[in-house]
C-alpha atoms as a PDB file:
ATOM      1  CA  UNK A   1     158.765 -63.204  10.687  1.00  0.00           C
ATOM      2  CA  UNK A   2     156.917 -66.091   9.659  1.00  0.00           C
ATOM      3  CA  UNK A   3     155.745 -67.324   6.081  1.00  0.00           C
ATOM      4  CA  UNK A   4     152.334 -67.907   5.851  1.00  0.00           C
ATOM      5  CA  UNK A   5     152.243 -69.229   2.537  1.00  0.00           C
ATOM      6  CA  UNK A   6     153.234 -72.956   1.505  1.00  0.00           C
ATOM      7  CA  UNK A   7     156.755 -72.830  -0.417  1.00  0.00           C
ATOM      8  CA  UNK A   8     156.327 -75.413  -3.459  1.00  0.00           C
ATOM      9  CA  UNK A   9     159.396 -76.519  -5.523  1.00  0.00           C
ATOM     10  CA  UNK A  10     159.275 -78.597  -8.359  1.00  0.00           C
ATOM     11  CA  UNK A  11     156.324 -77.418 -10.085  1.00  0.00           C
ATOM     12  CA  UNK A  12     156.343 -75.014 -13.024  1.00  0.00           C
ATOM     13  CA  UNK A  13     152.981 -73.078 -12.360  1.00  0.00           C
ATOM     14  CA  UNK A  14     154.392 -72.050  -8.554  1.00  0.00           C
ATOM     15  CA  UNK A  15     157.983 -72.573  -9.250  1.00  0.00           C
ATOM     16  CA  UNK A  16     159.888 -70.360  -6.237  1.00  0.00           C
ATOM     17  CA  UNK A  17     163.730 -69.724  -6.827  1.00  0.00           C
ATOM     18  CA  UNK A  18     165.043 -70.955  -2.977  1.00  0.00           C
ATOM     19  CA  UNK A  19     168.097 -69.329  -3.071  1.00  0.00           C
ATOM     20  CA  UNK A  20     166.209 -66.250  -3.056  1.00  0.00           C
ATOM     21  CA  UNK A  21     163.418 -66.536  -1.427  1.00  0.00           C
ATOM     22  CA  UNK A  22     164.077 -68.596   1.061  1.00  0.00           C
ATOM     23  CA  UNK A  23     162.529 -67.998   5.225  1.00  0.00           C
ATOM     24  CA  UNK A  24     166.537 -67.821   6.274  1.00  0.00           C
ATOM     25  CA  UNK A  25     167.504 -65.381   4.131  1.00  0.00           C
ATOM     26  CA  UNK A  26     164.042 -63.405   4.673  1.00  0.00           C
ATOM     27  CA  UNK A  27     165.224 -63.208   8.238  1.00  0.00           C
ATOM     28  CA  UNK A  28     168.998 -62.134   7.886  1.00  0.00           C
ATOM     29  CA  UNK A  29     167.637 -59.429   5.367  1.00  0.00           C
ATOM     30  CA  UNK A  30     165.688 -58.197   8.316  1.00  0.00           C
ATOM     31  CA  UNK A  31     167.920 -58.803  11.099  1.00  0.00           C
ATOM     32  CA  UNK A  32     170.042 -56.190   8.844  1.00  0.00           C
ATOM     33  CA  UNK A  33     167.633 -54.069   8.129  1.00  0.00           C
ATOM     34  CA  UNK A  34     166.829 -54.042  12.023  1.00  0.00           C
ATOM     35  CA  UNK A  35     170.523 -53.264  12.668  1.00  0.00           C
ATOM     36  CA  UNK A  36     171.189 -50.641  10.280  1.00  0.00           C
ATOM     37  CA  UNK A  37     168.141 -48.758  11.521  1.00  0.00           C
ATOM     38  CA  UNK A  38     169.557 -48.606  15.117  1.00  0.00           C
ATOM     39  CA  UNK A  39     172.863 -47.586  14.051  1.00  0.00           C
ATOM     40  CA  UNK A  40     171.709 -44.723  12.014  1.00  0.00           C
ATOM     41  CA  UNK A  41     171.430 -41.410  13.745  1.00  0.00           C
ATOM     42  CA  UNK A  42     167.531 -40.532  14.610  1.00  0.00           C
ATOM     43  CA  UNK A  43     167.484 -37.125  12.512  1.00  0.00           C
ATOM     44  CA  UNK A  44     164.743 -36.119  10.790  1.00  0.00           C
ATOM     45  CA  UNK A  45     163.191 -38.211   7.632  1.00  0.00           C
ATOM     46  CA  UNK A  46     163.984 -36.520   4.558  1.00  0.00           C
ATOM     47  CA  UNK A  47     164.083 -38.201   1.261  1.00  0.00           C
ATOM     48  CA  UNK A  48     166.824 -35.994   0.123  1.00  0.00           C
ATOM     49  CA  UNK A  49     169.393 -36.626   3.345  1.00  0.00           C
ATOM     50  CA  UNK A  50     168.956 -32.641   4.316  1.00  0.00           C
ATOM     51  CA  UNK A  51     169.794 -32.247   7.593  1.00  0.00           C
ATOM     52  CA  UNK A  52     167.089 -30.457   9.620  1.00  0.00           C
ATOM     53  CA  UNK A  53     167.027 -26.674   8.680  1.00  0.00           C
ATOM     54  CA  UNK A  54     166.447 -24.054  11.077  1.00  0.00           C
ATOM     55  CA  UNK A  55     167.764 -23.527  15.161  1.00  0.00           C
ATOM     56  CA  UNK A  56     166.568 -25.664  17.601  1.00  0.00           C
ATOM     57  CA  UNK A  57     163.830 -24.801  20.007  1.00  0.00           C
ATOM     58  CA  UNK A  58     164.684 -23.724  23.335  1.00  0.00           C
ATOM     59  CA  UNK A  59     164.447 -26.163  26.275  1.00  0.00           C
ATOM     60  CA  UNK A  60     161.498 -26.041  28.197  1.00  0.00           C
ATOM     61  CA  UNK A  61     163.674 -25.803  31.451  1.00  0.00           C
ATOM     62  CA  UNK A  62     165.877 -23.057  30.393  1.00  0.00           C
ATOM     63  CA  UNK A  63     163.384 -20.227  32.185  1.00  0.00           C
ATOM     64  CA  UNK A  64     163.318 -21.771  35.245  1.00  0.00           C
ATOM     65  CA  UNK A  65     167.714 -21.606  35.043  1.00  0.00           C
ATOM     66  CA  UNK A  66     166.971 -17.699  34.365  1.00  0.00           C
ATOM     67  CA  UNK A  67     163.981 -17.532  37.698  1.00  0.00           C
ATOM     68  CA  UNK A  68     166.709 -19.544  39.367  1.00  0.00           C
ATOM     69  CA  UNK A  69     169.791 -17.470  38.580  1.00  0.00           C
ATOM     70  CA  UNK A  70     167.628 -13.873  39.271  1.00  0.00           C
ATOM     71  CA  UNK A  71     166.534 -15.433  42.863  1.00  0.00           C
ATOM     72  CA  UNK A  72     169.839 -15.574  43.924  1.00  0.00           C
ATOM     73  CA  UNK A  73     170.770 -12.395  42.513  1.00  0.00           C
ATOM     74  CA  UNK A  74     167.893 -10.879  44.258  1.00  0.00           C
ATOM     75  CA  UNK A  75     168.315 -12.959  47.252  1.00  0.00           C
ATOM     76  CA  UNK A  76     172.280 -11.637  47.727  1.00  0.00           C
ATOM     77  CA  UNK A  77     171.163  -7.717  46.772  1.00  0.00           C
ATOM     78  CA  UNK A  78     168.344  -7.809  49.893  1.00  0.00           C
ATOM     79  CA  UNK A  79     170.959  -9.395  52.219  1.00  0.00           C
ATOM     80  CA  UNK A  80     173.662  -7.085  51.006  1.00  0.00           C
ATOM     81  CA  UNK A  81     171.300  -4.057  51.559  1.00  0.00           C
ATOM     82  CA  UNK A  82     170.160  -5.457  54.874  1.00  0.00           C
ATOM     83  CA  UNK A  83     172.946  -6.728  56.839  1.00  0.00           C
ATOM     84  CA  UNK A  84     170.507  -7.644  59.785  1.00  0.00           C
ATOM     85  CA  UNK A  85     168.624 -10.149  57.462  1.00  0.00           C
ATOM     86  CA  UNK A  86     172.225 -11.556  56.014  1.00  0.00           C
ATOM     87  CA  UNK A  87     172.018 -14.571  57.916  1.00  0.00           C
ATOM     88  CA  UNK A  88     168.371 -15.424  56.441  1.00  0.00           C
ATOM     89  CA  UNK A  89     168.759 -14.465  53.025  1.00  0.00           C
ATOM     90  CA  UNK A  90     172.131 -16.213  52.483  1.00  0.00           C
ATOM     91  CA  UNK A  91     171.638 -19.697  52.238  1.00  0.00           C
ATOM     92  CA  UNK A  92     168.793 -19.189  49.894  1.00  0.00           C
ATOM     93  CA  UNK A  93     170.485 -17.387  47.685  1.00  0.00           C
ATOM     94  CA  UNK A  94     172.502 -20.128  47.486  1.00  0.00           C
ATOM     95  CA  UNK A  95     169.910 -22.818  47.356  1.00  0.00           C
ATOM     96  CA  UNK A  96     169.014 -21.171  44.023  1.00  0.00           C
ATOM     97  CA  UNK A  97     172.600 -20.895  42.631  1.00  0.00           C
ATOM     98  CA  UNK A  98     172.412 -24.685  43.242  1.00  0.00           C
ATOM     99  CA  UNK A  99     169.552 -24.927  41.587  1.00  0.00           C
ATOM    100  CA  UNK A 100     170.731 -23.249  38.689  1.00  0.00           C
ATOM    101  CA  UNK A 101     174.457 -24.898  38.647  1.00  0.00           C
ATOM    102  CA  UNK A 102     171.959 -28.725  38.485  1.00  0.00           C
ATOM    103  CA  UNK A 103     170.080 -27.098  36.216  1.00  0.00           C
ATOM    104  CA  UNK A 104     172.662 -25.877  33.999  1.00  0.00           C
ATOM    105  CA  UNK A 105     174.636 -28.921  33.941  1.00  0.00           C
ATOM    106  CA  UNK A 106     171.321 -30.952  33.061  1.00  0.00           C
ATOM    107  CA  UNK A 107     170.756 -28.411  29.951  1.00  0.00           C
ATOM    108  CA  UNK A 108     174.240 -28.740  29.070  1.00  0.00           C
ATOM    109  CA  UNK A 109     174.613 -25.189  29.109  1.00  0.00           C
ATOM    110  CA  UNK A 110     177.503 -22.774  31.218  1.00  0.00           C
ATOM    111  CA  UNK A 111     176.398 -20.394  33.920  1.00  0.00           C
ATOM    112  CA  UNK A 112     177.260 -16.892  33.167  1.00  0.00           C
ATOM    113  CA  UNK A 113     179.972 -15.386  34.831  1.00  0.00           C
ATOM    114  CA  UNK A 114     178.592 -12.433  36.048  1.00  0.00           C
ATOM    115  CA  UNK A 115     175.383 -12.715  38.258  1.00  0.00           C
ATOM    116  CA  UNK A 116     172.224 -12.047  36.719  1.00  0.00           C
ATOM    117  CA  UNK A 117     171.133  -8.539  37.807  1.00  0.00           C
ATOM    118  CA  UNK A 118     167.291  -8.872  39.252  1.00  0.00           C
ATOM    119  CA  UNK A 119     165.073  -6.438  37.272  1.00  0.00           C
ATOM    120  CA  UNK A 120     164.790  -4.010  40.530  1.00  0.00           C
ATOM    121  CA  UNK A 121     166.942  -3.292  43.662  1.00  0.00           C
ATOM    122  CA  UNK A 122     165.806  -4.293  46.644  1.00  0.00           C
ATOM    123  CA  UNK A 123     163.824  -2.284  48.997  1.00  0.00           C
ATOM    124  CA  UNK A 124     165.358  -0.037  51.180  1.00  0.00           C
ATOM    125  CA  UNK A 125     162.616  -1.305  54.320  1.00  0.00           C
ATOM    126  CA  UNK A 126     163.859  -4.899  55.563  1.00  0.00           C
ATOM    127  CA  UNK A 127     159.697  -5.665  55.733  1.00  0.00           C
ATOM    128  CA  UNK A 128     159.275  -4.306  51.209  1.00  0.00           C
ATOM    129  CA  UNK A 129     162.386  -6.967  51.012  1.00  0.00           C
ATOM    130  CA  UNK A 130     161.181  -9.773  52.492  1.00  0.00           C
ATOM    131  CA  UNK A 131     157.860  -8.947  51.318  1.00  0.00           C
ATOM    132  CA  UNK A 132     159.293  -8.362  47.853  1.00  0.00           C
ATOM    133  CA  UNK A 133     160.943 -11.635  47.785  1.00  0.00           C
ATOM    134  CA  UNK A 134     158.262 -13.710  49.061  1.00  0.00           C
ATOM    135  CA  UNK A 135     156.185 -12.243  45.899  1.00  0.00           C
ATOM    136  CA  UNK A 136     158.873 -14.027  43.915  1.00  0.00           C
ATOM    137  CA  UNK A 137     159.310 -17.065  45.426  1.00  0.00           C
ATOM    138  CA  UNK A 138     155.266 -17.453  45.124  1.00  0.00           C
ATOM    139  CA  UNK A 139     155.590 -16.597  41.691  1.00  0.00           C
ATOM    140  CA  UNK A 140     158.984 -18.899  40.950  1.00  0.00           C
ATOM    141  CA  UNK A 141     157.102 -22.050  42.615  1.00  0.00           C
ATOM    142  CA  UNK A 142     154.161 -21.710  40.482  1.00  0.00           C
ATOM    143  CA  UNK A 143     156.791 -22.206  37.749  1.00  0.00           C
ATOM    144  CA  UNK A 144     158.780 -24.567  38.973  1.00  0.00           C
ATOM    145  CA  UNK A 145     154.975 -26.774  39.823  1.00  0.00           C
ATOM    146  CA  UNK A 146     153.887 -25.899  36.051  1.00  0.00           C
ATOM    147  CA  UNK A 147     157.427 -26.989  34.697  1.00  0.00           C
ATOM    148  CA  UNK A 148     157.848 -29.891  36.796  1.00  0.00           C
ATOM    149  CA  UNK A 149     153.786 -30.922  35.406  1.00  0.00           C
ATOM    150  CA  UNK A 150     154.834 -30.388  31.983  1.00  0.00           C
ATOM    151  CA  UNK A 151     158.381 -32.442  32.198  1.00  0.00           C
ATOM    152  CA  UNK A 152     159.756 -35.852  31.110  1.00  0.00           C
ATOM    153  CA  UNK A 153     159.883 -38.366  33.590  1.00  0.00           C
ATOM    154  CA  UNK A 154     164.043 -37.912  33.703  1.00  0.00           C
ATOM    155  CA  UNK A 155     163.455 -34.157  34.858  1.00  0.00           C
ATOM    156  CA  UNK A 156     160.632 -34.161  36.778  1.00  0.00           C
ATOM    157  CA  UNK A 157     162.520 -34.977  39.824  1.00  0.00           C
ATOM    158  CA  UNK A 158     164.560 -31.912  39.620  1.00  0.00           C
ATOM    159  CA  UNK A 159     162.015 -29.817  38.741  1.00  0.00           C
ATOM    160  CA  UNK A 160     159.380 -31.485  41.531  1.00  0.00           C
ATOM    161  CA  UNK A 161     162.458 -30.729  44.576  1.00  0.00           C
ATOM    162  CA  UNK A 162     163.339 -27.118  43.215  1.00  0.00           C
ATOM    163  CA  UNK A 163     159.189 -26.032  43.625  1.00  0.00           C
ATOM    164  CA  UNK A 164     159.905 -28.045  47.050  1.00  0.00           C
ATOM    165  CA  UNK A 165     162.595 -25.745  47.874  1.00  0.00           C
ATOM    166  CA  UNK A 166     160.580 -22.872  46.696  1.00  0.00           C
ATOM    167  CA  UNK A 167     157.808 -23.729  48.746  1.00  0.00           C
ATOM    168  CA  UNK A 168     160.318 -23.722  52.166  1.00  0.00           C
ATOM    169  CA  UNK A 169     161.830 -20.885  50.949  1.00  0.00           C
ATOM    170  CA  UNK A 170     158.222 -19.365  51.003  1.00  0.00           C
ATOM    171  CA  UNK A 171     157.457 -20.234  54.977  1.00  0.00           C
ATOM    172  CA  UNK A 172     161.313 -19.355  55.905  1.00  0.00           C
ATOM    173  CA  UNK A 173     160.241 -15.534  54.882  1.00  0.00           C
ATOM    174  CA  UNK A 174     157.302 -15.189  57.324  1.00  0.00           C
END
């Protein structure tokens, strides 16, 4: 900080008290001031100390955990159903329980313990399987590309390999 104004002592019509008033103890007041703010916690600014009221919105990342947890479910229910396709099917379905064990940890959340169940059984045809999943990897990139758009710099990495992923997972099922 620096004083623009002259500082006159002696004279009674500008008469300035230096003990305080003076440029170094201008400066320590703000050095505190500057070092309480970054010890307080960043909450919200309310005159009356209230802590923030109401839950917490959801994190923009936590339906791409769900997509990611109900590929793999889908993914092991087509290669359970079709034996013949096992091989294929497998280590995607566990690409996306990777995907949603990073993801989980990065949310600070726990996985359930249970698979999520996909919202239909897979097709008893190996060709309404594969075609079935395909449909949902198309649809699960396009999320993972709008997500990984739409995400903080620390994220985006994540987010920009899983639509990656999604996109291979796309050309392994032609």
């Amino acid at each position: 900080m620096v004083l623009t104004c002259a500082v006159v002592r002696g004279t009674n019509a500008q008469r300035i008290d230096a003990s305080r008033h003076s440029r170094r103890s201008l400066l320590r007041t703000g050095g505190l001031l500057a070092l309480g703010a970054a010890a307080a916690p960043l909450t919200a600014c309310d005159p009356l100390g209230r802590e923030e009221a109401g839950p917490r919105p959801p994190d923009p990342l936590r339906p791409l955990l769900d997509e990611s947890l109900a590929l793999a479910a889908a993914y092991r229910d087509a290669a359970t159903a079709h034996a013949d396709l096992a091989a294929l099917l497998g280590p995607i379905a566990e690409a996306h329980q990777a995907h949603a064990a990073e993801l989980a940890r990065v949310l600070g959340v726990g996985l359930p313990s249970a698979g999520v169940t996909p919202s239909s059984t897979a097709a008893t045809d190996p060709d309404a399987a594969i075609a079935d999943l395909r449909q949902r990897e198309r649809v699960g990139r396009d999320g993972a590309l709008t997500a990984c758009a739409a995400a903080p710099a620390a994220r985006a990495a994540l987010v920009g390999s899983i639509a990656a992923a999604r996109a291979t997972h796309l050309e392994a099922l032609k």
